[in-house]
Protein backbone atom coordinates (compact mmCIF):
# COMPACT_ATOMS: atom_id res chain seq x y z
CA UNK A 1 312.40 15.64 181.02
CA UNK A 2 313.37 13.69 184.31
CA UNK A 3 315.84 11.26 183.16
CA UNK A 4 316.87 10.08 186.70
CA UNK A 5 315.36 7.12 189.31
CA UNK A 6 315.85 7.22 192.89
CA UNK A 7 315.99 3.66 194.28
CA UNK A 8 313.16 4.18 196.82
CA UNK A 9 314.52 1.43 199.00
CA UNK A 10 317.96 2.62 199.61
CA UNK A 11 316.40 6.04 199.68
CA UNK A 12 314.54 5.20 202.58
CA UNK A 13 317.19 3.19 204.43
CA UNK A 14 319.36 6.10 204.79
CA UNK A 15 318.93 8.32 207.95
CA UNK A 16 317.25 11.84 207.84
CA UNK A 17 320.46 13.26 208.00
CA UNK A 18 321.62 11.99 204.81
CA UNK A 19 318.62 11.95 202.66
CA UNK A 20 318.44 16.44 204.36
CA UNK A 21 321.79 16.29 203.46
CA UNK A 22 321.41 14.63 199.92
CA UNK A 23 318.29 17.14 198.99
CA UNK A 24 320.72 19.96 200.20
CA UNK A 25 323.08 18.69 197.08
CA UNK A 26 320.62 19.64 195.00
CA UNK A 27 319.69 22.75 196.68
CA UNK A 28 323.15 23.90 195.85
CA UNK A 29 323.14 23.03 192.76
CA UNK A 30 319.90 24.17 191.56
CA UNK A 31 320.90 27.88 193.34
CA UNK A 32 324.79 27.72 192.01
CA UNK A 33 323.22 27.11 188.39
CA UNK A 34 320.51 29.98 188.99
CA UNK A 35 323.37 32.11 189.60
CA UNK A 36 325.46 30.98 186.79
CA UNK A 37 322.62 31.65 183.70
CA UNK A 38 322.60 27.87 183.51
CA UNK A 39 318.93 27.00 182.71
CA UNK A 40 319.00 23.89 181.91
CA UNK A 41 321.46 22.54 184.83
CA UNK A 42 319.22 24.44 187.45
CA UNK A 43 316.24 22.83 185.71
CA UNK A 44 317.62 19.65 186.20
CA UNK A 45 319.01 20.00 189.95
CA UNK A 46 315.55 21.66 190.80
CA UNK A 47 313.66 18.56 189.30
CA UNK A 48 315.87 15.79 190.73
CA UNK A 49 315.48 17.95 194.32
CA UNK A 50 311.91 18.31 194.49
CA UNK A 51 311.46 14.39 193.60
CA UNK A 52 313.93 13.69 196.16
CA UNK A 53 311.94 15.97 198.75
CA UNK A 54 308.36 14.35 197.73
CA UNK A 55 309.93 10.92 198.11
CA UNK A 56 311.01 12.13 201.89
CA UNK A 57 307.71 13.29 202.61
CA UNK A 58 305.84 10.23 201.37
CA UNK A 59 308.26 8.03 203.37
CA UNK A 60 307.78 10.45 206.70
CA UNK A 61 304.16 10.94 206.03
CA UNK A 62 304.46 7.13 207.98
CA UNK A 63 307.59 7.19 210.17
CA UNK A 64 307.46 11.13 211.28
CA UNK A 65 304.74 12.90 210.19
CA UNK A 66 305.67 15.54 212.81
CA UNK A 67 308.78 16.52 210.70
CA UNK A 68 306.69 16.96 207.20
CA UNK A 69 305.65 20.10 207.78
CA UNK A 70 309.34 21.47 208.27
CA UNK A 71 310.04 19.26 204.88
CA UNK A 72 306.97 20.55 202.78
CA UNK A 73 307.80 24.09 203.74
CA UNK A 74 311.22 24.05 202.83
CA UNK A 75 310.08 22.47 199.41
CA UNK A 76 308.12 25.59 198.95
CA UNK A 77 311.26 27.93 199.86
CA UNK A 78 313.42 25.84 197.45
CA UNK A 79 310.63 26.48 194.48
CA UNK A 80 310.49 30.40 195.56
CA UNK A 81 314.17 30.70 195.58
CA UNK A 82 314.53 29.10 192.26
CA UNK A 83 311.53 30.28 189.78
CA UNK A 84 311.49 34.20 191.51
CA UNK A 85 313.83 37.28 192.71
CA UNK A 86 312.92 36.38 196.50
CA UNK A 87 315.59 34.02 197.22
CA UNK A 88 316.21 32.27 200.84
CA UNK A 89 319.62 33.24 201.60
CA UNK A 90 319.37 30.30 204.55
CA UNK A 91 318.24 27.46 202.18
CA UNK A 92 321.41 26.28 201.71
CA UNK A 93 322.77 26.26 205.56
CA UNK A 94 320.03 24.51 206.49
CA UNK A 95 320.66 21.66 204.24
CA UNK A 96 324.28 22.28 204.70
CA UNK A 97 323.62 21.34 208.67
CA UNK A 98 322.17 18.18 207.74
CA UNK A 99 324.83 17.13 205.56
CA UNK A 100 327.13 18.19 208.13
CA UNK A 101 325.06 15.68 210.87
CA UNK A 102 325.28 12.78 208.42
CA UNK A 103 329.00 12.83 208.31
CA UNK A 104 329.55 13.41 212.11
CA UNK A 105 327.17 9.83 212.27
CA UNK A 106 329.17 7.77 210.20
């Protein structure tokens, strides 16, 4: 089903900014699709999001473990807003703010 690879290597060279940022693309789209009927596009954006979020946490879980819990739990309000009714209308500012970061630090 996953038909995507993340290069783990330039994955974990960028800062936290972009790969929050990055996930947050995903976020979007996953949610925009939900909205739209689009099964099989929010399928997709939820998969490539939630490998992009357990890469993150396996590269923190040595460089900041202090910020995995934040990660982890947003991973679980990304999966509730997508597969139930209970959606997090802040899951996408969040992300957005991290995004936002990124470009500010180029």
């Amino acid at each position: 089903m996953n038909r995507h690879t993340i290069d783990k290597n330039r994955w974990a060279k960028m800062t936290v900014f972009e790969q929050m940022g990055n996930i947050g693309s995903e976020v979007g789209r996953a949610l925009s699709a939900k909205h739209r009927g689009d099964m099989v596009s929010m399928k997709a954006a939820l998969f490539r999001g939630l490998d992009l979020i357990d890469i993150t946490a396996e590269l923190w879980a040595k460089k900041y473990p202090y910020r995995n819990k934040e990660l982890l739990r947003s991973r679980e309000f990304f999966v509730q807003s997508i597969v139930t009714d209970n959606e997090d209308t802040t899951l996408e500012k969040y992300f957005t703010e991290f995004a936002v970061a990124a470009r500010l630090h180029r």
